[in-house]
PDB file of N, CA and C in Angstrom:
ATOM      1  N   UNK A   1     -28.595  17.182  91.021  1.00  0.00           N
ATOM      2  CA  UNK A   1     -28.106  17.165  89.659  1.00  0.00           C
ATOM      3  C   UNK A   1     -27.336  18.458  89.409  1.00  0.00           C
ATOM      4  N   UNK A   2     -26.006  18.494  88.681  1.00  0.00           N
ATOM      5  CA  UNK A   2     -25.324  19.303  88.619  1.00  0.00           C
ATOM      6  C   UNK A   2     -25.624  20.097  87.102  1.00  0.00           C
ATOM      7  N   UNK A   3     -25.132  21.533  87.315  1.00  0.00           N
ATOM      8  CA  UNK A   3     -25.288  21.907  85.587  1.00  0.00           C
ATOM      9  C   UNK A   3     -24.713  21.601  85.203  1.00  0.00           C
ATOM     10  N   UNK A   4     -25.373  21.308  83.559  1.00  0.00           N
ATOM     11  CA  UNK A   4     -24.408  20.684  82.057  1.00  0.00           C
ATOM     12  C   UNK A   4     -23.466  21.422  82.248  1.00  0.00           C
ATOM     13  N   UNK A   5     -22.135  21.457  81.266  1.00  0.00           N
ATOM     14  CA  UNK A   5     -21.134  22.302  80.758  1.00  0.00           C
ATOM     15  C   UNK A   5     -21.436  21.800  79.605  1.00  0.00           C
ATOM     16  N   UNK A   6     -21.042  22.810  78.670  1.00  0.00           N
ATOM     17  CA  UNK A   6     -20.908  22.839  77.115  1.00  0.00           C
ATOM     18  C   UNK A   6     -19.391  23.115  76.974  1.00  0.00           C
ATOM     19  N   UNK A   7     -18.560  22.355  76.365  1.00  0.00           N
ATOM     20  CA  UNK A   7     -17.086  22.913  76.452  1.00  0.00           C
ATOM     21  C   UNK A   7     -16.985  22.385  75.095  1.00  0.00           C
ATOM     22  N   UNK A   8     -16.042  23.200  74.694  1.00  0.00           N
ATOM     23  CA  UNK A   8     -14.981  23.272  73.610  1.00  0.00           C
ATOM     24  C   UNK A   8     -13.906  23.665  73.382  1.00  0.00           C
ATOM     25  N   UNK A   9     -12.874  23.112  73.465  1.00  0.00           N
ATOM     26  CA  UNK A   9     -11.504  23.240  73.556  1.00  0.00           C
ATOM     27  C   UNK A   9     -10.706  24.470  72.237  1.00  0.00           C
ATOM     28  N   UNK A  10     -11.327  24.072  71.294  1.00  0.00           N
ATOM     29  CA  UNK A  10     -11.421  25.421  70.463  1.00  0.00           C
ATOM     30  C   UNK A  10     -12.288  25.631  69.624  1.00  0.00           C
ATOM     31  N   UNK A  11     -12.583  26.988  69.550  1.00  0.00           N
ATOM     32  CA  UNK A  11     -13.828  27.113  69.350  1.00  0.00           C
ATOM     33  C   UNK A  11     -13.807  27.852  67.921  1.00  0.00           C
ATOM     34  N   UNK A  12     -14.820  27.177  66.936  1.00  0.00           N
ATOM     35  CA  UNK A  12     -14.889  27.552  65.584  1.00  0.00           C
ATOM     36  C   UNK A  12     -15.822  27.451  65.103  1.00  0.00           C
ATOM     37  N   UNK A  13     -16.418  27.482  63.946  1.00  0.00           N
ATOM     38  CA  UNK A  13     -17.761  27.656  63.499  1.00  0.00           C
ATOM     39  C   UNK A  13     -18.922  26.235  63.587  1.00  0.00           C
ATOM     40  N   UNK A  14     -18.104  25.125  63.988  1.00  0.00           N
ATOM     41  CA  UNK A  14     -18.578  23.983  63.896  1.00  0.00           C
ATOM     42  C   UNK A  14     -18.690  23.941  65.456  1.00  0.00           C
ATOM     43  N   UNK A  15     -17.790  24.007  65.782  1.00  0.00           N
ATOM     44  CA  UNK A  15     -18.139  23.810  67.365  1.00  0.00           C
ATOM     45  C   UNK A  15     -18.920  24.906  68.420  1.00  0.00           C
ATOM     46  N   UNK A  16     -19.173  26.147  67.452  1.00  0.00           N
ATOM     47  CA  UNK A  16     -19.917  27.100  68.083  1.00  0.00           C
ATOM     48  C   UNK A  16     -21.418  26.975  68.052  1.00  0.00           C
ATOM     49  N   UNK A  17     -21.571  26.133  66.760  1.00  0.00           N
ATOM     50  CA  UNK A  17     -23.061  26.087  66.022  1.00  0.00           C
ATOM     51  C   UNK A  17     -23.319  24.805  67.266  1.00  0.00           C
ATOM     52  N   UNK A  18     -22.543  23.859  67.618  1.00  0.00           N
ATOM     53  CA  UNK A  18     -22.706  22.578  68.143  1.00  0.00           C
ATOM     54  C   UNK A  18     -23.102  23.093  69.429  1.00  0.00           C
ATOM     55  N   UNK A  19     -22.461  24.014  70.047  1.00  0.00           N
ATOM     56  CA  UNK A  19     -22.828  24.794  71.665  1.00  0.00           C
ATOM     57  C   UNK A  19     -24.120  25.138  71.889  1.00  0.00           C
ATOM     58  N   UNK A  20     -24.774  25.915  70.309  1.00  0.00           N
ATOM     59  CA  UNK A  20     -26.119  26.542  70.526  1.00  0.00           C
ATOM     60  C   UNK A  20     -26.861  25.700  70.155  1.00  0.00           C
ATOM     61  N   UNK A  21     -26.508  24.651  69.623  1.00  0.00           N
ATOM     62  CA  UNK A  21     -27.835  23.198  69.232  1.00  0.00           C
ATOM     63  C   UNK A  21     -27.613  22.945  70.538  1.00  0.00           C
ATOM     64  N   UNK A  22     -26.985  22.647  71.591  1.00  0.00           N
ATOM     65  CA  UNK A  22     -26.611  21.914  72.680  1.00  0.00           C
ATOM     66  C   UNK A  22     -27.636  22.692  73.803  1.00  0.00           C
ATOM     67  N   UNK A  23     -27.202  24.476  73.986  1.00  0.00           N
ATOM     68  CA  UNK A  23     -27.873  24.653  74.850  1.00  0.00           C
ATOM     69  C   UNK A  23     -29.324  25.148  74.123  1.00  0.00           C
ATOM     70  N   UNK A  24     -29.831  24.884  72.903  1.00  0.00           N
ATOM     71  CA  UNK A  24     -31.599  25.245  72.739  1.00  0.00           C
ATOM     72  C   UNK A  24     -31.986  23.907  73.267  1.00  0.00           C
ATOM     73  N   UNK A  25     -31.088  22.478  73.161  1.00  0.00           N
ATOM     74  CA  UNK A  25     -32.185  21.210  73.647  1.00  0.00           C
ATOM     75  C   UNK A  25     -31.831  21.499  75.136  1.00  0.00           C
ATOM     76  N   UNK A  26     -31.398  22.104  76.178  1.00  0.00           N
ATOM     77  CA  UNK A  26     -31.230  21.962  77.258  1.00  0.00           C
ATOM     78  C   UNK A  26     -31.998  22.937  77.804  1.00  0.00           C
ATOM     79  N   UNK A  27     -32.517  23.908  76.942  1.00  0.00           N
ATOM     80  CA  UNK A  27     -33.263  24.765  77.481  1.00  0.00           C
ATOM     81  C   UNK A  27     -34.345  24.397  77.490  1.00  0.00           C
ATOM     82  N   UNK A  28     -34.710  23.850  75.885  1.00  0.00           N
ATOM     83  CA  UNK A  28     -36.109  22.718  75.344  1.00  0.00           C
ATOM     84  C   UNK A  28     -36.541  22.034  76.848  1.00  0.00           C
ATOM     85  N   UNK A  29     -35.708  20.924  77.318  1.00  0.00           N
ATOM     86  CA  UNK A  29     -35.154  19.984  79.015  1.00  0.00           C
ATOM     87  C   UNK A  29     -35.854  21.009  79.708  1.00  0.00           C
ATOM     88  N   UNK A  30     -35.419  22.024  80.177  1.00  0.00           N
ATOM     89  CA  UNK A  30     -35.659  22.547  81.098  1.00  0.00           C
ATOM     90  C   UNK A  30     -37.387  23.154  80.984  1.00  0.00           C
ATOM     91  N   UNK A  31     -38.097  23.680  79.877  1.00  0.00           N
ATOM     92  CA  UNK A  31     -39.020  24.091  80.095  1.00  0.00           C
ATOM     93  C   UNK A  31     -39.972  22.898  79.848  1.00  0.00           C
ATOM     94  N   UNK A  32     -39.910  21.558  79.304  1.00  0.00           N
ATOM     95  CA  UNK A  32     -40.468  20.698  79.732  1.00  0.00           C
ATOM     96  C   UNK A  32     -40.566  20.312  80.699  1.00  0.00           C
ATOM     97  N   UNK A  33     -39.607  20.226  81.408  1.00  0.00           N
ATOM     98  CA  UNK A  33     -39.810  20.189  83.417  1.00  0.00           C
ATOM     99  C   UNK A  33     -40.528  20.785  83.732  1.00  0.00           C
ATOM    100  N   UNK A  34     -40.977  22.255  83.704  1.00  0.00           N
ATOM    101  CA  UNK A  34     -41.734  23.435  84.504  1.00  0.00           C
ATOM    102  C   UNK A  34     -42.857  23.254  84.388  1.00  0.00           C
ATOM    103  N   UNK A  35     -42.903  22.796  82.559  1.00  0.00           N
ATOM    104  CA  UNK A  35     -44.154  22.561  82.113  1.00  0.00           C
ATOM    105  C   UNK A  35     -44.868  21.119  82.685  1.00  0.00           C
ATOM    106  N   UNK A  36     -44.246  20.163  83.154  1.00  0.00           N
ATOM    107  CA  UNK A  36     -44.529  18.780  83.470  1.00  0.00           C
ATOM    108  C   UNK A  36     -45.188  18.963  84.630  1.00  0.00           C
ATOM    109  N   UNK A  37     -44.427  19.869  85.606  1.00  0.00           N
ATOM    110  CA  UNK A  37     -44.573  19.925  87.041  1.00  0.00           C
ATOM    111  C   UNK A  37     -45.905  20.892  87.582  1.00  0.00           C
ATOM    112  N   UNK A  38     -46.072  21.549  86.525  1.00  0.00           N
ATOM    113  CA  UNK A  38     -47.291  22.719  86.392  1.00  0.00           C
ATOM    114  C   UNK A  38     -48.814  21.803  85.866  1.00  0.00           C
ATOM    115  N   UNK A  39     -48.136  20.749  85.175  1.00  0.00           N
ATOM    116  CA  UNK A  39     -49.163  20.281  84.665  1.00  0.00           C
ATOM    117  C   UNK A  39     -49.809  19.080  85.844  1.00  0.00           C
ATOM    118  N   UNK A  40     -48.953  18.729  86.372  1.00  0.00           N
ATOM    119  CA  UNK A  40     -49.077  17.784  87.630  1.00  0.00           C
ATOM    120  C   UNK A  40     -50.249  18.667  88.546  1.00  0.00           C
ATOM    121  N   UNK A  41     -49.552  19.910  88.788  1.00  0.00           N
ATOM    122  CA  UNK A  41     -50.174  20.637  90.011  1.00  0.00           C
ATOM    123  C   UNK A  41     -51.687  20.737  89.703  1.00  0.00           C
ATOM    124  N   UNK A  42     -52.196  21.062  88.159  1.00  0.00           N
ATOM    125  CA  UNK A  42     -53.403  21.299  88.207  1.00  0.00           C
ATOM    126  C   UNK A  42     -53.819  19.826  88.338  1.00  0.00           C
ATOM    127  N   UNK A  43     -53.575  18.723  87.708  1.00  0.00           N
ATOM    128  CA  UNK A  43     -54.425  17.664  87.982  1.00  0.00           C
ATOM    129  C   UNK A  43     -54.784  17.433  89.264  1.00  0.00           C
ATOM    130  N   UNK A  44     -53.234  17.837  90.248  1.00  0.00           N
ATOM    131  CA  UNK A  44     -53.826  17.244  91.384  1.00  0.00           C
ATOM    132  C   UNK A  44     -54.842  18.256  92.341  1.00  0.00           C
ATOM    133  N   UNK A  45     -55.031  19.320  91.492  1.00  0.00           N
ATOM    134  CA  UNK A  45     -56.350  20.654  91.987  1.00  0.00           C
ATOM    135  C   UNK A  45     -57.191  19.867  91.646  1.00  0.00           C
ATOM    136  N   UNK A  46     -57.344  19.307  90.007  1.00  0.00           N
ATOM    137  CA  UNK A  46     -58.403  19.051  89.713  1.00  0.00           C
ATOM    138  C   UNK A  46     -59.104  17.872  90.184  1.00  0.00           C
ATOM    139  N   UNK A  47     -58.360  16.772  90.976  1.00  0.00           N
ATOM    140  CA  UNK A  47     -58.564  15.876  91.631  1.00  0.00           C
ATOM    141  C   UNK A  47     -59.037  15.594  93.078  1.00  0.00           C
ATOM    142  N   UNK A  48     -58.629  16.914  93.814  1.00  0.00           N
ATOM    143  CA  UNK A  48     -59.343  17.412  94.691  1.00  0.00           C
ATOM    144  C   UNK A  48     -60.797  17.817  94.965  1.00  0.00           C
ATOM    145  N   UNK A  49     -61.022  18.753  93.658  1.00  0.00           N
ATOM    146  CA  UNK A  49     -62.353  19.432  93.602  1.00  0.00           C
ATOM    147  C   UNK A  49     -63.374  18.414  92.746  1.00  0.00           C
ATOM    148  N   UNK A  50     -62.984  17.248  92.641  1.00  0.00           N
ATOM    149  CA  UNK A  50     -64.081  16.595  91.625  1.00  0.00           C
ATOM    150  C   UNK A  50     -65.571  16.957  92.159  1.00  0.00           C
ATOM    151  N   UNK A  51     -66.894  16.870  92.062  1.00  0.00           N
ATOM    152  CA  UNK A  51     -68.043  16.814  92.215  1.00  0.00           C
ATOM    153  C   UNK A  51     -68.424  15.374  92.264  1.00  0.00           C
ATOM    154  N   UNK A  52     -69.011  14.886  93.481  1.00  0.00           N
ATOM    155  CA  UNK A  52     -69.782  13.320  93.183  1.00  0.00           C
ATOM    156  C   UNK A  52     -70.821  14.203  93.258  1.00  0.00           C
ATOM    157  N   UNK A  53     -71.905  13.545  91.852  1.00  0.00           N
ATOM    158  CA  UNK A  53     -73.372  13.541  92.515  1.00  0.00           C
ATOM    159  C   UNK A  53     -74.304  12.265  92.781  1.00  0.00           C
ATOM    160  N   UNK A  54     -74.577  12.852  94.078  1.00  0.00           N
ATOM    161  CA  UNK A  54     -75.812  11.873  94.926  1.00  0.00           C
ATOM    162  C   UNK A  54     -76.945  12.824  95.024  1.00  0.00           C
TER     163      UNK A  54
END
């Protein structure tokens, strides 16, 4: 997957405000990934170490 571009051909108060709504949800994207993938890792710790008792 390639990086977004944010472009604007000219750039003014509408289209500047539109860049930084653009890259806070792409950043939002991105730390939901880290966070998804972090959250994976412990389950699959925690799925490892279960306890049966017999």
């Amino acid at each position: 997957m390639s990086m977004p571009k944010i472009e604007c051909t000219n750039i003014d108060k509408c289209c500047a405000a539109s860049s930084l709504v653009q890259s806070i949800a792409l950043e939002e994207t991105a730390i939901s990934h880290i966070l998804n993938a972090e959250g994976e890792k412990i389950q699959k710790v925690l799925s490892l170490h279960t306890c049966d008792p017999d």
